[in-house]
N, C-alpha and C. Protein backbone atom coordinates (compact mmCIF):
# COMPACT_ATOMS: atom_id res chain seq x y z
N UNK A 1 -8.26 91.40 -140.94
CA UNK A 1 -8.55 90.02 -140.62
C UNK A 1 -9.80 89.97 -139.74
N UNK A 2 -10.34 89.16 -139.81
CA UNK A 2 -12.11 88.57 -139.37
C UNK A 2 -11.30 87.88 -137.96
N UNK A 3 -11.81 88.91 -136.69
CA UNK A 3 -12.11 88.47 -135.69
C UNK A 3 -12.30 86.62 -135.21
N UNK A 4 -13.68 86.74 -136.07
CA UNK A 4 -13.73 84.90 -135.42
C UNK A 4 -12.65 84.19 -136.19
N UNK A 5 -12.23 84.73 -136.62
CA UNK A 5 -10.38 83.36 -137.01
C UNK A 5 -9.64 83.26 -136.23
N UNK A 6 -9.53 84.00 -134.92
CA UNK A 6 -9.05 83.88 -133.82
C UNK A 6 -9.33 82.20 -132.77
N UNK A 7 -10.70 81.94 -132.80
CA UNK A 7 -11.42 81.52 -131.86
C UNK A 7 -10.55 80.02 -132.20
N UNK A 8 -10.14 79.61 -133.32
CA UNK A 8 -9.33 78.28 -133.48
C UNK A 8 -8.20 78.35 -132.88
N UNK A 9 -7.77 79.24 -132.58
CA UNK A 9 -6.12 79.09 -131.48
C UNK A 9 -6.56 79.40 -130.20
N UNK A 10 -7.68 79.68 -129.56
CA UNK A 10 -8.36 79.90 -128.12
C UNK A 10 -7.43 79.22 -127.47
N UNK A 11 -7.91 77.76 -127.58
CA UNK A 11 -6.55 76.95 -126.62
C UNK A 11 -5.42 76.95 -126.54
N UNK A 12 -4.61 77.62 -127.79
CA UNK A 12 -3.52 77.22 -128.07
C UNK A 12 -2.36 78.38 -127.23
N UNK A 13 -1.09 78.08 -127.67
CA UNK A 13 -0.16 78.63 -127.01
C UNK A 13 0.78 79.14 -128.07
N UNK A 14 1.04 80.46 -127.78
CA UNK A 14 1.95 81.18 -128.40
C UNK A 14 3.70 81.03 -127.94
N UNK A 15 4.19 80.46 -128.97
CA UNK A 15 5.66 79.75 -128.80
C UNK A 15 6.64 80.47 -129.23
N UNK A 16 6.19 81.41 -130.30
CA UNK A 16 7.19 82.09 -130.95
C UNK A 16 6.82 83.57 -131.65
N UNK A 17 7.25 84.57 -132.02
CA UNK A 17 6.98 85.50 -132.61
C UNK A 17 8.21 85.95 -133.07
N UNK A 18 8.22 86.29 -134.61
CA UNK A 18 8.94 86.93 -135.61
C UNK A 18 9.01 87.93 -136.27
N UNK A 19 9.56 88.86 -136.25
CA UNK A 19 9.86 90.00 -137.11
C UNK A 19 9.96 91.44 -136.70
N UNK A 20 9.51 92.65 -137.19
CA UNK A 20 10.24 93.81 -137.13
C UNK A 20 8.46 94.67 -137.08
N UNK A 21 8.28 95.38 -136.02
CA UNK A 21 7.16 96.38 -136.49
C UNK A 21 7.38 97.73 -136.82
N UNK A 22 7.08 98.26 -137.85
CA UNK A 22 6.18 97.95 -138.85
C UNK A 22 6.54 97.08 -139.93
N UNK A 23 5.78 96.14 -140.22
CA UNK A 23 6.14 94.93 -140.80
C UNK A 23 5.54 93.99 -140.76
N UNK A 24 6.30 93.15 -141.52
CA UNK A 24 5.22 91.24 -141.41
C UNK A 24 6.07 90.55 -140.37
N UNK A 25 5.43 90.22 -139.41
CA UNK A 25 5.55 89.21 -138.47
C UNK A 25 4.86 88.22 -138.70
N UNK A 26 5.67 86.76 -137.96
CA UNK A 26 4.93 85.44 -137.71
C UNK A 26 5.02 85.19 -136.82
N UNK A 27 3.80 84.57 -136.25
CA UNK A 27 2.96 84.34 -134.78
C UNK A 27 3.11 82.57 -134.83
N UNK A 28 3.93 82.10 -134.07
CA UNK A 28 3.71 80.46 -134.01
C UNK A 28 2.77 80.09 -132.85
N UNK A 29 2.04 79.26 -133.08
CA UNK A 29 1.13 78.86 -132.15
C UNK A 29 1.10 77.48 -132.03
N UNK A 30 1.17 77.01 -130.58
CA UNK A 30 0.88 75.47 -130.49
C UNK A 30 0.05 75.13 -130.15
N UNK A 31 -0.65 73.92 -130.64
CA UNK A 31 -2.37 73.77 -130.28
C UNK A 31 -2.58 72.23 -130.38
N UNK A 32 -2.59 71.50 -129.65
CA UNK A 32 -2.58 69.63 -129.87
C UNK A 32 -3.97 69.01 -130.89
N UNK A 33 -5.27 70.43 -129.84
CA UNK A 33 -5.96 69.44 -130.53
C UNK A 33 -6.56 69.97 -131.68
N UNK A 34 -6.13 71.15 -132.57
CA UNK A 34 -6.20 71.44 -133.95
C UNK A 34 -5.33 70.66 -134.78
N UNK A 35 -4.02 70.72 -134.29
CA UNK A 35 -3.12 69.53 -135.12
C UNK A 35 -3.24 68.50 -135.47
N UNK A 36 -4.14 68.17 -134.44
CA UNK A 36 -4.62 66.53 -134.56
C UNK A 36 -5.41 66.41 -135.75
N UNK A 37 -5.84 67.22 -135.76
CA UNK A 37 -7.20 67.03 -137.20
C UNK A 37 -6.24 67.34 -138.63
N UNK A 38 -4.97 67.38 -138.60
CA UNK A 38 -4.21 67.45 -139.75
C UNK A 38 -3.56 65.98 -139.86
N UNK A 39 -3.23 65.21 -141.32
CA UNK A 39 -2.49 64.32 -141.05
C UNK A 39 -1.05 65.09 -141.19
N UNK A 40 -0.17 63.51 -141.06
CA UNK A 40 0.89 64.12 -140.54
C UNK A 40 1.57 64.30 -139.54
N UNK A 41 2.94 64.65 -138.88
CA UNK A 41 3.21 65.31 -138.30
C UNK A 41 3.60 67.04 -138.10
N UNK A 42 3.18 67.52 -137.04
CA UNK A 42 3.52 68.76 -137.01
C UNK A 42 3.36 69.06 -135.42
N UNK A 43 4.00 70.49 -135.36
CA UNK A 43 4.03 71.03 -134.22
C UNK A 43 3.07 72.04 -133.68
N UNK A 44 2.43 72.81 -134.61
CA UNK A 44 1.66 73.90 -134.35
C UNK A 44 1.39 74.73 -135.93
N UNK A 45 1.03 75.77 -135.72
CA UNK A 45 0.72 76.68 -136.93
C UNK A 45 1.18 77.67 -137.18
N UNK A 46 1.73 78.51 -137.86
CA UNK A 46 2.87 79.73 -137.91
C UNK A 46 1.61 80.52 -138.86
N UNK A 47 1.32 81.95 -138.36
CA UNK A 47 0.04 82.63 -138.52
C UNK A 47 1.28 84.09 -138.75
N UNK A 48 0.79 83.99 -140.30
CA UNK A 48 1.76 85.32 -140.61
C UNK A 48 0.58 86.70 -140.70
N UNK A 49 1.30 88.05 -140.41
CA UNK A 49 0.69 88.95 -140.26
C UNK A 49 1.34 90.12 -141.11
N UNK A 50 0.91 90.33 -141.79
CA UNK A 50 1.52 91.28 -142.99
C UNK A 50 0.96 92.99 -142.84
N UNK A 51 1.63 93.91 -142.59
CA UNK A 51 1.95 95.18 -142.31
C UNK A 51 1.20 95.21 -141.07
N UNK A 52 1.40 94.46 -140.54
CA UNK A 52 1.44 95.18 -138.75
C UNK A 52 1.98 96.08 -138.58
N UNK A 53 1.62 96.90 -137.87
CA UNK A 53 1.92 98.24 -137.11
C UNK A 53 2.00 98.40 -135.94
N UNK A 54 1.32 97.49 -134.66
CA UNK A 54 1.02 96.68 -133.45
C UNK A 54 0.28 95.66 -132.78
N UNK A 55 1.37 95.24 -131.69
CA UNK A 55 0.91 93.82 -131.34
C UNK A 55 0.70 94.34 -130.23
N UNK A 56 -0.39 93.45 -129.09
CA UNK A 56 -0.57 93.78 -127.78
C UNK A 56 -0.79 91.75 -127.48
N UNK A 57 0.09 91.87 -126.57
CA UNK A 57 -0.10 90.23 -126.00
C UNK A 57 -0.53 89.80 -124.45
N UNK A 58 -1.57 89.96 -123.97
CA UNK A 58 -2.05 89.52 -122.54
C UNK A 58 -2.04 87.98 -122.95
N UNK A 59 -1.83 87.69 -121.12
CA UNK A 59 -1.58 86.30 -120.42
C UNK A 59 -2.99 85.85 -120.05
């Protein structure tokens, strides 16, 4: 995955994480003002990650 695809959840907040490593995990992220630019309602974005091997998460 391309680095700058990151830079759209900068603001956002990590709410949830799913699954088993090694494996596919999903990363939920909440972000107000990316959502906003969707119609609709929603809560955030669920960013799946397929054969992960490791996660590292700083605050």
């Amino acid at each position: 995955m391309q680095a700058h695809f990151w830079k759209f959840f900068h603001y956002g907040t990590v709410a949830g994480l799913h699954g088993i490593i090694p494996s596919d995990i999903a990363v939920f992220v909440e972000i107000q003002y990316l959502q906003a630019m969707f119609s609709g309602h929603g809560e955030g974005f669920e960013v799946r990650l397929r054969r992960c091997t490791a996660i590292t998460y700083n605050e």
